[in-house]
Protein backbone atom coordinates (compact mmCIF):
# COMPACT_ATOMS: atom_id res chain seq x y z
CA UNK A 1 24.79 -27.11 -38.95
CA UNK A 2 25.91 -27.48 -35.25
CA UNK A 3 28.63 -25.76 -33.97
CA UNK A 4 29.67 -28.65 -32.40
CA UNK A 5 30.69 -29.78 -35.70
CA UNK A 6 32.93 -26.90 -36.84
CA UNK A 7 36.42 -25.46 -35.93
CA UNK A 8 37.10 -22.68 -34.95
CA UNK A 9 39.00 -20.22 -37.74
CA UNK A 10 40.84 -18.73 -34.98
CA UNK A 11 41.80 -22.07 -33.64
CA UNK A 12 43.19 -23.11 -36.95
CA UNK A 13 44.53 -20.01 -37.41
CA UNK A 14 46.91 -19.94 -34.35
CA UNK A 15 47.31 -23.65 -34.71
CA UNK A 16 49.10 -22.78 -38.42
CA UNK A 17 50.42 -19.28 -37.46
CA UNK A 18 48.49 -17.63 -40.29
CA UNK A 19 46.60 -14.78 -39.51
CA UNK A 20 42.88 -14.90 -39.64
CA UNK A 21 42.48 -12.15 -42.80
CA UNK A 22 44.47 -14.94 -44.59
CA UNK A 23 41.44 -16.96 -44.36
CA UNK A 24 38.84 -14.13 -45.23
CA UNK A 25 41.30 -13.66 -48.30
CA UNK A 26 40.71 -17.43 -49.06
CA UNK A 27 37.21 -16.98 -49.04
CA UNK A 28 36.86 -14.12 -50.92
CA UNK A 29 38.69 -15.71 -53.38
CA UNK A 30 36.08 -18.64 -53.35
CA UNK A 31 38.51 -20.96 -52.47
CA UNK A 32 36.53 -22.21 -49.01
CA UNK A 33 33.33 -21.34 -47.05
CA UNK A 34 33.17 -19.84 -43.85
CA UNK A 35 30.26 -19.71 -41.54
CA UNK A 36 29.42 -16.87 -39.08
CA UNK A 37 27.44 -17.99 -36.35
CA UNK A 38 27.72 -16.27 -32.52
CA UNK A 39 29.67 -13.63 -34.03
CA UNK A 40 32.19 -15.76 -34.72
CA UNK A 41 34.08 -17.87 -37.66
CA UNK A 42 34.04 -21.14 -38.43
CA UNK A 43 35.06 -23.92 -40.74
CA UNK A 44 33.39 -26.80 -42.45
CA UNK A 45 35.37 -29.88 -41.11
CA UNK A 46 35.31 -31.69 -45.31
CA UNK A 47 36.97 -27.91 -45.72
CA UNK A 48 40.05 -28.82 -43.17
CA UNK A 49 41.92 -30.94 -46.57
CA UNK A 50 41.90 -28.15 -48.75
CA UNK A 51 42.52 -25.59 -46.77
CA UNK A 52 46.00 -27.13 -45.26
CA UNK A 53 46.88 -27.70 -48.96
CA UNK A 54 46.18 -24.39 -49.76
CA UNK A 55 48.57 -23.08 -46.79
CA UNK A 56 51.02 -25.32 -47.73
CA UNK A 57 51.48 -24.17 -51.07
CA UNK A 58 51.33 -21.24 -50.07
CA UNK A 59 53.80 -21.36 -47.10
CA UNK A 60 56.22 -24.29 -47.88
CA UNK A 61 55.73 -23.54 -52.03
CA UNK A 62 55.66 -19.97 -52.16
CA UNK A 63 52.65 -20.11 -54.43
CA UNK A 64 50.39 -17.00 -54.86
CA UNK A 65 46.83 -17.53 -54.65
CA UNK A 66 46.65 -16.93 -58.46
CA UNK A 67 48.83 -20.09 -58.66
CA UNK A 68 47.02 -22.17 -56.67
CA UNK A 69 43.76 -21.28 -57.99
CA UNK A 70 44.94 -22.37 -61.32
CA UNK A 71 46.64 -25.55 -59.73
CA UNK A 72 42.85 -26.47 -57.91
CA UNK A 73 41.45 -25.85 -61.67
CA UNK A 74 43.94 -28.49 -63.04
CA UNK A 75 43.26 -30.98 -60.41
CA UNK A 76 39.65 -30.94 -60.84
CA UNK A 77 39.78 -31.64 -64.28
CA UNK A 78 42.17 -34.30 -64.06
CA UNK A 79 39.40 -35.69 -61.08
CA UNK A 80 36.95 -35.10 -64.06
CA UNK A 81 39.27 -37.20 -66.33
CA UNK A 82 39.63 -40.01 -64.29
CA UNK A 83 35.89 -40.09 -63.67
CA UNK A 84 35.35 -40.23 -67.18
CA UNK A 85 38.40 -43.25 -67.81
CA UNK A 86 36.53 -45.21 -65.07
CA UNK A 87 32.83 -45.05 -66.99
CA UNK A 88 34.22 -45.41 -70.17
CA UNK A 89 36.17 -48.39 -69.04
CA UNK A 90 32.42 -49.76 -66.81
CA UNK A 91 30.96 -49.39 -69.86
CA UNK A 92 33.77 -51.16 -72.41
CA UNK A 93 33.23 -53.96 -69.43
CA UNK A 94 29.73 -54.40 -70.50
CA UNK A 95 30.31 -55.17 -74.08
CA UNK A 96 32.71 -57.40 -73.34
């Protein structure tokens, strides 16, 4: 992937006055991927969403990374819900 493409970790790091082991943490944790290129850090830019709502639950919440973890696992299964409503209902449609 081009560089040109990513940001920075320490650039979104001093942008939301967390400090860059935060996002090693994150990624140790699997909650994002990081790419080392140059010696240096970087972030997916289709990572960017997550991430901020990871920091603010974390910052404005007070969530551990425990809780949010489990809060990511209940709002992909309620993603996985939905998908399911919406081809159950595509498929009700047909046999209408």
């Amino acid at each position: 992937m081009n560089t040109k493409e990513l940001i920075l970790a320490e650039t979104f790091c001093s942008s939301h006055e967390i400090a860059f082991t935060y996002i090693c943490t994150l990624r140790d944790h699997g909650f994002i991927e990081l790419i080392e290129e140059q010696e240096k850090v970087f972030i997916k830019p289709d990572e960017l969403p997550k991430l901020e709502q990871i920091v603010r639950f974390n910052r404005d919440l007070e969530i551990n990374l425990e809780g949010i973890e489990v809060i990511f696992n209940l709002l992909q299964r309620i993603e996985g819900l939905q998908e399911e409503k919406r081809h159950l209902k595509n498929t009700i449609g047909v046999y209408k």
